[in-house]
N, C-alpha and C. Protein backbone atom coordinates (compact mmCIF):
# COMPACT_ATOMS: atom_id res chain seq x y z
N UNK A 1 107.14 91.46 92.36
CA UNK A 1 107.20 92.87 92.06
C UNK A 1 108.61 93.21 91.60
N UNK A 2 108.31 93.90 90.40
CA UNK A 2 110.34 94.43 90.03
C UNK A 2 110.72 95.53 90.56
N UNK A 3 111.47 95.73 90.74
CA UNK A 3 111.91 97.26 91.38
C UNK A 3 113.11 98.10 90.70
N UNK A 4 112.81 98.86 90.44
CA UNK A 4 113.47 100.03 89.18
C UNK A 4 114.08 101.03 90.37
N UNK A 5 113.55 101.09 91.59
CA UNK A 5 114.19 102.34 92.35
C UNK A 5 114.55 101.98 93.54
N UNK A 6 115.36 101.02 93.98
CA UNK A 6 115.59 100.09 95.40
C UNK A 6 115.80 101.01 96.44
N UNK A 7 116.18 102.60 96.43
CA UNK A 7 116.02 103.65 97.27
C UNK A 7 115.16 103.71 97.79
N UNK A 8 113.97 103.66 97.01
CA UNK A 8 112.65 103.96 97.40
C UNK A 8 111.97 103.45 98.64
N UNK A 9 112.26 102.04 98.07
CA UNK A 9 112.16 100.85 99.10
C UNK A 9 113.03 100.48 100.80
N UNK A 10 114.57 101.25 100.44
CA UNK A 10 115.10 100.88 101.75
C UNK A 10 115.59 101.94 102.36
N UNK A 11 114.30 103.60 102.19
CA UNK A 11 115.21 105.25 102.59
C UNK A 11 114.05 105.13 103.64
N UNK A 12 114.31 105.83 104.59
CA UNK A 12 113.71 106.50 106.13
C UNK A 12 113.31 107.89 105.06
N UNK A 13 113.11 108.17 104.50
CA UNK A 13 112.93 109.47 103.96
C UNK A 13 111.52 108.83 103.16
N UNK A 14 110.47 109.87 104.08
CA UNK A 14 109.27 109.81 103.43
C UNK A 14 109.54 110.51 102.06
N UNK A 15 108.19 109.75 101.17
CA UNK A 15 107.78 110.47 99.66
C UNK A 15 107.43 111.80 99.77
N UNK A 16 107.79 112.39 98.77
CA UNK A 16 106.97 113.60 98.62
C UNK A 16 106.14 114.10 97.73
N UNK A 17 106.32 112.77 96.90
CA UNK A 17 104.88 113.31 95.28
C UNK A 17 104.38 111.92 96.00
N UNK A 18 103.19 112.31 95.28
CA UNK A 18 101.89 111.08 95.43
C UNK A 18 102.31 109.90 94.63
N UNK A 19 103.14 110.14 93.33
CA UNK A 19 103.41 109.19 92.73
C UNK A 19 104.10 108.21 93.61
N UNK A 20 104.66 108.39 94.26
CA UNK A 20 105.79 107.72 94.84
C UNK A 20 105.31 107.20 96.50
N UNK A 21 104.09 108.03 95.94
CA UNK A 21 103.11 107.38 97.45
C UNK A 21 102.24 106.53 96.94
N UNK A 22 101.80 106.29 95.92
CA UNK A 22 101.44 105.02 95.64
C UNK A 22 101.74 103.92 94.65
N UNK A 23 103.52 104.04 94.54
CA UNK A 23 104.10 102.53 94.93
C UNK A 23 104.12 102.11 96.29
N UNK A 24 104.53 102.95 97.25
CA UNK A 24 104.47 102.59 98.58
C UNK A 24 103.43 101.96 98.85
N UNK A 25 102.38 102.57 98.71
CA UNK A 25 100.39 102.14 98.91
C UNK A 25 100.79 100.91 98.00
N UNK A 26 101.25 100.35 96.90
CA UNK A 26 100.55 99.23 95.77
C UNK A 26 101.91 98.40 96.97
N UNK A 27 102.83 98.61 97.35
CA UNK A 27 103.83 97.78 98.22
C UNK A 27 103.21 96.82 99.05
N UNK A 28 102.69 97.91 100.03
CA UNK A 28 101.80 97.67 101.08
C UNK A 28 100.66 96.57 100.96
N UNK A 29 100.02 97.06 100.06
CA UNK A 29 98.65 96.16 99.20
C UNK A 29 98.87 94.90 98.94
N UNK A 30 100.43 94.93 98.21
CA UNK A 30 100.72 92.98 97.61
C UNK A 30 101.20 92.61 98.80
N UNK A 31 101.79 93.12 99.60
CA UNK A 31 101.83 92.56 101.20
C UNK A 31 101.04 91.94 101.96
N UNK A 32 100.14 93.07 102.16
CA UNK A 32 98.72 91.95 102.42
C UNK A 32 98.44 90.94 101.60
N UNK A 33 98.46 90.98 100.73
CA UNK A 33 97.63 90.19 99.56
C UNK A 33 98.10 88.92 99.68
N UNK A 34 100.29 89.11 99.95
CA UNK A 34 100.49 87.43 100.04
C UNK A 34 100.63 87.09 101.20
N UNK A 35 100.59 87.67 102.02
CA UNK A 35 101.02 87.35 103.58
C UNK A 35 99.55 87.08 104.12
N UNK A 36 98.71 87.74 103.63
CA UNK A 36 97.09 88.06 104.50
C UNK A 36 97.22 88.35 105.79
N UNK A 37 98.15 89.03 106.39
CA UNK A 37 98.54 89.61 107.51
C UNK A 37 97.40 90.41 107.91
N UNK A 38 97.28 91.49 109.24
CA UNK A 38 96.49 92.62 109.21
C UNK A 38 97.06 93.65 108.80
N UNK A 39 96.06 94.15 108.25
CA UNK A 39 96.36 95.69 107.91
C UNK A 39 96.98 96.48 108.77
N UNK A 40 96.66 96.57 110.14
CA UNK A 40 97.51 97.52 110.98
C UNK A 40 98.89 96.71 110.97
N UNK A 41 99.29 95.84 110.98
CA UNK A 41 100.48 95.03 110.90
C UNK A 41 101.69 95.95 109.95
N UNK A 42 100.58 95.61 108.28
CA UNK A 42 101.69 95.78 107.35
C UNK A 42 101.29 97.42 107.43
N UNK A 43 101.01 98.63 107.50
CA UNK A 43 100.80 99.41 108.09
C UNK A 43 102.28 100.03 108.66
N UNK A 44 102.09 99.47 109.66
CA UNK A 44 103.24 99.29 110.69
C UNK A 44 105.01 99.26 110.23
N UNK A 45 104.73 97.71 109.71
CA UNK A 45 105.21 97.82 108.79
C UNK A 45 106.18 98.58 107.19
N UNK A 46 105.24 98.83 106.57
CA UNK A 46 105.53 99.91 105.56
C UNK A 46 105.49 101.45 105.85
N UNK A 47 105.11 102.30 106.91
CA UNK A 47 104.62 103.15 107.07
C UNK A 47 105.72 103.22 108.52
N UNK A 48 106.04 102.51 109.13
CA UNK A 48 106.67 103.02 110.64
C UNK A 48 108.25 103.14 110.49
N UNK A 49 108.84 102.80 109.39
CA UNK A 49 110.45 103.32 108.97
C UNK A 49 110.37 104.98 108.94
N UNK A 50 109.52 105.70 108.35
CA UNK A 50 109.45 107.06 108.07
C UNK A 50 109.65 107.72 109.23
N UNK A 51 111.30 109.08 109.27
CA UNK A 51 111.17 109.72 110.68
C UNK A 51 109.98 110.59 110.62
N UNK A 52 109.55 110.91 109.25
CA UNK A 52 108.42 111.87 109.53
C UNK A 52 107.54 111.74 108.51
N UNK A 53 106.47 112.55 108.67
CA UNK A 53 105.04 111.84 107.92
C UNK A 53 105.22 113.39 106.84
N UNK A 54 105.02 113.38 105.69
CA UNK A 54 105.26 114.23 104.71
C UNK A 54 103.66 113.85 104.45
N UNK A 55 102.69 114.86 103.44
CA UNK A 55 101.42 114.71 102.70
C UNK A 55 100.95 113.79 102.05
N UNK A 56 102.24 113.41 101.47
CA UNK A 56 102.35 112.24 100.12
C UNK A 56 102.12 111.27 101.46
N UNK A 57 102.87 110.87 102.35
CA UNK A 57 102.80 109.81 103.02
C UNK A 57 101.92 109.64 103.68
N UNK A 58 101.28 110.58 103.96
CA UNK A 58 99.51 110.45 104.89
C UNK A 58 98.65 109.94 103.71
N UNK A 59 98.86 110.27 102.73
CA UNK A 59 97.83 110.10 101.41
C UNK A 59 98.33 108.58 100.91
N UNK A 60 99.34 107.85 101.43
CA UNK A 60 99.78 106.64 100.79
C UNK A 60 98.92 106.12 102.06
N UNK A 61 99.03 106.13 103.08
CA UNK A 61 98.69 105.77 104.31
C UNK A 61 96.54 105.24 104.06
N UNK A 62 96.11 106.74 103.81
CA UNK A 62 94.88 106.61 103.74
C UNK A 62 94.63 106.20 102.41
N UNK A 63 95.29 105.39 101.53
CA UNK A 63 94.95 104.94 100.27
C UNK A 63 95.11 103.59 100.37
N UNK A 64 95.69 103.08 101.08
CA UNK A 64 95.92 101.88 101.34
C UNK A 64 95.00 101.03 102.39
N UNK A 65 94.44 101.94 103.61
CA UNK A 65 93.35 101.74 104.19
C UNK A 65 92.28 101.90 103.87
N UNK A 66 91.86 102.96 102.42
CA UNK A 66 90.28 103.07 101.66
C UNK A 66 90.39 101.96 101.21
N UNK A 67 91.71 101.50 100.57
CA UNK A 67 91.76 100.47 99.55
C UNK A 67 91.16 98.72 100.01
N UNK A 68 92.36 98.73 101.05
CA UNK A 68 91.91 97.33 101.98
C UNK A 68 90.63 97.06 102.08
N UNK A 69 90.28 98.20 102.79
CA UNK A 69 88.60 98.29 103.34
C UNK A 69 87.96 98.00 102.22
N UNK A 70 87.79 98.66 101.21
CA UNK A 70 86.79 98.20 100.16
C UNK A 70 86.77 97.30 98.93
N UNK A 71 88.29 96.41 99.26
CA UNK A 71 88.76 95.50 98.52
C UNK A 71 87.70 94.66 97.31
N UNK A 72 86.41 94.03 98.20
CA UNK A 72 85.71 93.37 97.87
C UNK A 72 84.46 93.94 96.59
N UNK A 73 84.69 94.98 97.55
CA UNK A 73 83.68 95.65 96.22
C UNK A 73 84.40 96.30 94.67
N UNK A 74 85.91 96.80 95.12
CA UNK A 74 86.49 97.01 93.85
C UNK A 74 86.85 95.50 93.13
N UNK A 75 86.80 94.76 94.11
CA UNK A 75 87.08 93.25 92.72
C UNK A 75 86.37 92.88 92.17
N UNK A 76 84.69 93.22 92.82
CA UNK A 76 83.58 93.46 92.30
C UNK A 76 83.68 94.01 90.95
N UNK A 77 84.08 94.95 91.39
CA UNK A 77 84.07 96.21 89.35
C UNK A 77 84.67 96.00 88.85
N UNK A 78 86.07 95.09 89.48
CA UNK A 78 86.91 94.83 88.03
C UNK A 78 86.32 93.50 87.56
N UNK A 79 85.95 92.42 87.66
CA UNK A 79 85.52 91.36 87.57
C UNK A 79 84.11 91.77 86.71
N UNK A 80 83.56 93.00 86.67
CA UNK A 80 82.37 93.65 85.65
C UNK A 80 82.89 93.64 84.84
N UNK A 81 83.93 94.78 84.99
CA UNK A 81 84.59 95.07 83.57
C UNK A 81 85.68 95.15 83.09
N UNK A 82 86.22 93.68 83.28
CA UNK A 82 87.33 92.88 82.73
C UNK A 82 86.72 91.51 81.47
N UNK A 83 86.18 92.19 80.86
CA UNK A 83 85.29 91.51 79.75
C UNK A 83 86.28 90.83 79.09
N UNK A 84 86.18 89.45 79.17
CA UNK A 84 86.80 88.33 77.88
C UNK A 84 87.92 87.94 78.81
N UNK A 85 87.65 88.38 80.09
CA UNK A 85 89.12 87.89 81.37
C UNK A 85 88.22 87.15 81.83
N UNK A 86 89.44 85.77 82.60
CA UNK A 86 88.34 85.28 83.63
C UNK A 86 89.61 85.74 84.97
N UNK A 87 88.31 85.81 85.71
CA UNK A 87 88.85 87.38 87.03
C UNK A 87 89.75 86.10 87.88
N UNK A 88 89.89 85.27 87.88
CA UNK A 88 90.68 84.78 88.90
C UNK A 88 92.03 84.63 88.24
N UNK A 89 92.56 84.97 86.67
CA UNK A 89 94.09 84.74 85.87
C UNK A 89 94.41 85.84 85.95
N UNK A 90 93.77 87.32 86.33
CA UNK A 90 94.26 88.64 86.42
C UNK A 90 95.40 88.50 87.46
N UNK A 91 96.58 89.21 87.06
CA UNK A 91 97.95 88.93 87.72
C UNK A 91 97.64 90.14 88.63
N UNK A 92 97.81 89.49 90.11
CA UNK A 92 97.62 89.96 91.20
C UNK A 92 97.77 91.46 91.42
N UNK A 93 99.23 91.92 90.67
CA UNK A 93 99.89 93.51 90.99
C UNK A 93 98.68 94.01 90.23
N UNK A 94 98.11 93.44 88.83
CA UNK A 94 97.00 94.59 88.08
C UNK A 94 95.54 94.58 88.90
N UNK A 95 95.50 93.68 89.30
CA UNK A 95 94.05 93.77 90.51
C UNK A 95 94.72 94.90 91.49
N UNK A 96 95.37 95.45 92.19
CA UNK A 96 95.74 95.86 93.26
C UNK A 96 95.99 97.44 92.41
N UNK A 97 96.57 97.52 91.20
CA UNK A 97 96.77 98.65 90.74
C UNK A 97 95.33 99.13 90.38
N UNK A 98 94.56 98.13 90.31
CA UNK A 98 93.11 98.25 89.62
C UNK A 98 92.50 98.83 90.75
N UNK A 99 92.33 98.45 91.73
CA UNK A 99 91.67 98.77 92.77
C UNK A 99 92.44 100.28 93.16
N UNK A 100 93.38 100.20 93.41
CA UNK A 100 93.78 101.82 93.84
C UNK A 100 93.30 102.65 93.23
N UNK A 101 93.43 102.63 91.25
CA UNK A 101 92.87 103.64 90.75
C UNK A 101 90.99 103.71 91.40
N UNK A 102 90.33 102.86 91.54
CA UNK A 102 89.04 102.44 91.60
C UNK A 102 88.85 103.50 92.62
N UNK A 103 90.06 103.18 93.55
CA UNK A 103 89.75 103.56 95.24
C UNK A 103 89.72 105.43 95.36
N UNK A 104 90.36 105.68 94.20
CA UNK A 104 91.18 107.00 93.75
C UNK A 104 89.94 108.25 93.37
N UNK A 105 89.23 106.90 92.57
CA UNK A 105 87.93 107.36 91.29
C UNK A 105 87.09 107.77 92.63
N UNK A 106 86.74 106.87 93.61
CA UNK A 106 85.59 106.99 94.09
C UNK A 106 85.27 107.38 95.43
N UNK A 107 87.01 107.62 96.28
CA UNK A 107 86.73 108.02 97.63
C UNK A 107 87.68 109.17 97.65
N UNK A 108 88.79 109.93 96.65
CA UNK A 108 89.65 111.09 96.60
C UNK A 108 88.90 112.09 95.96
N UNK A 109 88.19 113.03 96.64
CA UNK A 109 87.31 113.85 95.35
C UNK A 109 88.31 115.03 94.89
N UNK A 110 89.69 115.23 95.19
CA UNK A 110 90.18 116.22 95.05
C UNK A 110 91.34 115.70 93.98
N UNK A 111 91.36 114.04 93.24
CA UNK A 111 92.03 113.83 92.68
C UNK A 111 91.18 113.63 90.96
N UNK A 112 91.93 113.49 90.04
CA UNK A 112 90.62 114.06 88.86
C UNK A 112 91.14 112.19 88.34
N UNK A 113 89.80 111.80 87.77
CA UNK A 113 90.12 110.26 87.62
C UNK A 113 90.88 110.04 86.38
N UNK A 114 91.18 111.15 85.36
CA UNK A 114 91.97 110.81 84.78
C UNK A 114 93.33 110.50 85.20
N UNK A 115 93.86 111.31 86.30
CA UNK A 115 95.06 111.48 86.95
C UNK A 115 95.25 109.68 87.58
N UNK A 116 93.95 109.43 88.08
CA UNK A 116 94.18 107.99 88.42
C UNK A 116 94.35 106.83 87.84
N UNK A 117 93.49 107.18 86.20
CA UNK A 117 93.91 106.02 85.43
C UNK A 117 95.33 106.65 84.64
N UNK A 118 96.17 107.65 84.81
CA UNK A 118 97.63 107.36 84.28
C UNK A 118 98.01 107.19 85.08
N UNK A 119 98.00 107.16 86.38
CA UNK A 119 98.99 106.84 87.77
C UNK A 119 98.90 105.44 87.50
N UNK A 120 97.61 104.84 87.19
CA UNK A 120 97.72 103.11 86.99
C UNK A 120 98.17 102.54 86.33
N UNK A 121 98.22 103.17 84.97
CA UNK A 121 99.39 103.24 83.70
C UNK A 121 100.68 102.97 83.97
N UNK A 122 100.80 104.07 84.80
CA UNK A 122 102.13 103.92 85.10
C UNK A 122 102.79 102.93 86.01
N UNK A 123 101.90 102.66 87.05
CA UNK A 123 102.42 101.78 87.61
C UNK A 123 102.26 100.38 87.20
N UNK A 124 101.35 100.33 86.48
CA UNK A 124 101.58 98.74 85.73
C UNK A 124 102.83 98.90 84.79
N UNK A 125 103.24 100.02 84.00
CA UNK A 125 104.54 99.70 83.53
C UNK A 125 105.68 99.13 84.13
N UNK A 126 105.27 100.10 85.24
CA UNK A 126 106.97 100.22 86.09
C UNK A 126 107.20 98.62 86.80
N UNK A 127 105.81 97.90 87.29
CA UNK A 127 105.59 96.66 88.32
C UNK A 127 104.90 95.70 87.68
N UNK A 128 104.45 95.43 86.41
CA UNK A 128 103.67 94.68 85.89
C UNK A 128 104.06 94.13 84.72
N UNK A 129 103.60 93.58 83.78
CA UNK A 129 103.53 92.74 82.36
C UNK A 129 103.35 93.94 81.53
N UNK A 130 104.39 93.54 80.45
CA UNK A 130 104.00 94.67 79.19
C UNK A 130 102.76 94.53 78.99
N UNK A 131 101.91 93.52 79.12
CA UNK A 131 100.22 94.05 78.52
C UNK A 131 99.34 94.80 79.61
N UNK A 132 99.98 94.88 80.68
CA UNK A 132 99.26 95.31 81.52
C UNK A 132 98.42 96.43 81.27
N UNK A 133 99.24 97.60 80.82
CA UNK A 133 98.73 99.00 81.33
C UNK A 133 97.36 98.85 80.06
N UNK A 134 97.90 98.40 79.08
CA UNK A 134 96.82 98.27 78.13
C UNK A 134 95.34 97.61 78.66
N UNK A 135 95.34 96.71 79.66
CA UNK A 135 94.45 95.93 80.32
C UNK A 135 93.68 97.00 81.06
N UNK A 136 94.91 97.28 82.32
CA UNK A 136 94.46 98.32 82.69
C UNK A 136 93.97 99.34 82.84
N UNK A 137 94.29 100.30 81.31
CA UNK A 137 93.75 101.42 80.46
C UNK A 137 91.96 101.00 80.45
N UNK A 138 91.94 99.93 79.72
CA UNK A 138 90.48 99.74 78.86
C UNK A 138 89.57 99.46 80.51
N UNK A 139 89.86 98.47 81.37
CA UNK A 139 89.01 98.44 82.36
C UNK A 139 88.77 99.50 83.07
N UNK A 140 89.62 100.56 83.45
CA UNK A 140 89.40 101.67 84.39
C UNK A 140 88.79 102.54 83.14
N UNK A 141 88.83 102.46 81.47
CA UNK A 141 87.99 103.58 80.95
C UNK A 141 86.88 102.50 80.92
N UNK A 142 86.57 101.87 81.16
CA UNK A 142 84.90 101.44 81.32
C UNK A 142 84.27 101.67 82.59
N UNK A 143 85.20 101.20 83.97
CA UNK A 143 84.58 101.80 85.06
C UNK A 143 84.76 103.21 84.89
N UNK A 144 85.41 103.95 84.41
CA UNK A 144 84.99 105.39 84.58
C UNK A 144 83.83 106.28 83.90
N UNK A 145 83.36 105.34 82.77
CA UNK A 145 82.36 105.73 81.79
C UNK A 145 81.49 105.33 82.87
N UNK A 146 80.79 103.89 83.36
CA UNK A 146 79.85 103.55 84.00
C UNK A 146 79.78 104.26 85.39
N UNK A 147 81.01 105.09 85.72
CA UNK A 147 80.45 105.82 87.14
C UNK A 147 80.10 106.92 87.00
N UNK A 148 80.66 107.61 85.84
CA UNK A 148 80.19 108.41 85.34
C UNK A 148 78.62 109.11 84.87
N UNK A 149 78.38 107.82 84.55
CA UNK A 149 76.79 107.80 83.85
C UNK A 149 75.76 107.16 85.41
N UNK A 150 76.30 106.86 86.18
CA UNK A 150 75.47 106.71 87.73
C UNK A 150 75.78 107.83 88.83
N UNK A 151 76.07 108.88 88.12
CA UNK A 151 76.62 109.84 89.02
C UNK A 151 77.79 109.84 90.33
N UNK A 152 78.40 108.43 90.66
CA UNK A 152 78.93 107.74 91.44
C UNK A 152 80.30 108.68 91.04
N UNK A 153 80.69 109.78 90.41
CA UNK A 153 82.04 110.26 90.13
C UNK A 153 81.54 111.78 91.02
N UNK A 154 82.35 112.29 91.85
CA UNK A 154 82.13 113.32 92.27
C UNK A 154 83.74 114.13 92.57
N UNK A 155 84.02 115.11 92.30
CA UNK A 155 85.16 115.64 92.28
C UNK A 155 85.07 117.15 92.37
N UNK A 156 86.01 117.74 93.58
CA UNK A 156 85.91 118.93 93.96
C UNK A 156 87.26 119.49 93.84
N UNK A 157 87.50 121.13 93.96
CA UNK A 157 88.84 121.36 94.28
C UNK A 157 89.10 122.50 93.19
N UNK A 158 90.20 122.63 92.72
CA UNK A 158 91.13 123.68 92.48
C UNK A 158 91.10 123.07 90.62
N UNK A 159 90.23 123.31 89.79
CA UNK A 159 90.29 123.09 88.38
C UNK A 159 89.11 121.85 88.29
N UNK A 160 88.43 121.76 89.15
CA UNK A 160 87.33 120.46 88.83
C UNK A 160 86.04 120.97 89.25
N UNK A 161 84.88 120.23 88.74
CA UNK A 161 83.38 121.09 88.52
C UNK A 161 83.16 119.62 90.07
N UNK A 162 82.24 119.83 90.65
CA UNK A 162 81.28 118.64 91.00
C UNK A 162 80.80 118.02 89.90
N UNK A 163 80.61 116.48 90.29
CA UNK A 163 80.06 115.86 89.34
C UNK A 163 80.58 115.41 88.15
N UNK A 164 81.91 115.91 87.69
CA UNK A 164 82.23 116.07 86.42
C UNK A 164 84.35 115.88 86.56
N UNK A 165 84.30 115.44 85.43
CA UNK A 165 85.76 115.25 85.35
C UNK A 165 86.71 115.68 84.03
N UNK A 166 85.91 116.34 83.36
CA UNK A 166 86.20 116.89 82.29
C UNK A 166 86.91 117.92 82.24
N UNK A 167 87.17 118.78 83.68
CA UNK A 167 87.57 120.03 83.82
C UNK A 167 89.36 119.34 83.34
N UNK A 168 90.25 120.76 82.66
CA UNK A 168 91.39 120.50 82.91
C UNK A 168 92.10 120.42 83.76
N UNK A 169 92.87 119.74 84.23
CA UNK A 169 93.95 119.96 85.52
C UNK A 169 94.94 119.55 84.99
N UNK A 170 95.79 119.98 86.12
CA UNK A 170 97.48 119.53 86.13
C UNK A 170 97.69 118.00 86.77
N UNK A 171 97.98 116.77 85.87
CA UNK A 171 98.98 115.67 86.66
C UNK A 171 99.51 115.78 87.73
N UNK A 172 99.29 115.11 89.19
CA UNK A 172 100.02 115.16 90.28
C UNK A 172 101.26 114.47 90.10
């Protein structure tokens, strides 16, 4: 993983945008991923430096535990629709960024999935391979078309319809 903001990484000062709560969450994630530790471990871990728990940091917290938890089934969807990849050369950080947005799409109804596939954008820039976000882009707009069309997208809140993701909103 490269790191562009080494603050980020070594401040007692919880996040306060979401953005910045899920590098923390994608931190956390490749942690597990190479250690295969437990989750309450790295948890512990990444999450127990903070003197205090800010929104952003409850929301990095429970993104990282939807995420874990349903690991298997989002490698599932990317491994659908990562067409002309073979799913085991996908570089680890874009599976993990893949899955967050996935995790974003399908268990945050108050976040709009566009917001999730540029958060993934972005973080494959900032932590990944120049081809990434491009990878990234096309697989999360195919899982978002196909959840779309199974009704599997549901989104509530302050500028969003049920059901639908078309409404405008503001970027978190």
């Amino acid at each position: 993983m490269k790191y562009n903001d080494d603050t980020l990484f070594a401040s007692t000062v919880p996040p306060t945008s979401r953005r910045k709560a899920r590098e923390i969450a994608l931190r956390a994630l490749y942690s597990l991923e190479l250690t295969e530790g437990s989750l309450r471990y790295v948890v512990q871990e990444h999450f127990g430096c903070y003197e205090s728990e800010t929104p952003a940091l409850a929301f990095a917290k429970e993104l990282v535990e939807r995420t874990y938890n349903k690991r298997e089934e989002y490698n599932e969807i990317i491994s659908k629709y990562s067409a002309n990849w073979e799913y085991g050369r996908i570089a680890i950080l874009d599976k993990l960024i893949l899955c967050l947005a996935i995790c974003e799409m399908l268990e945050f109804f108050d976040i709009p999935p566009k917001v999730s596939i540029d958060e993934a954008i972005e973080l494959s820039k900032r932590y990944s391979t120049e081809k990434s976000a491009g990878f990234i882009n096309g697989v999360l707009d195919a899982v978002l078309l196909n959840l779309k069309k199974s009704n599997q997208i549901v989104k509530v809140g302050r500028g969003l319809k049920s059901n639908s993701s078309d409404s405008k909103v503001e970027p978190e």
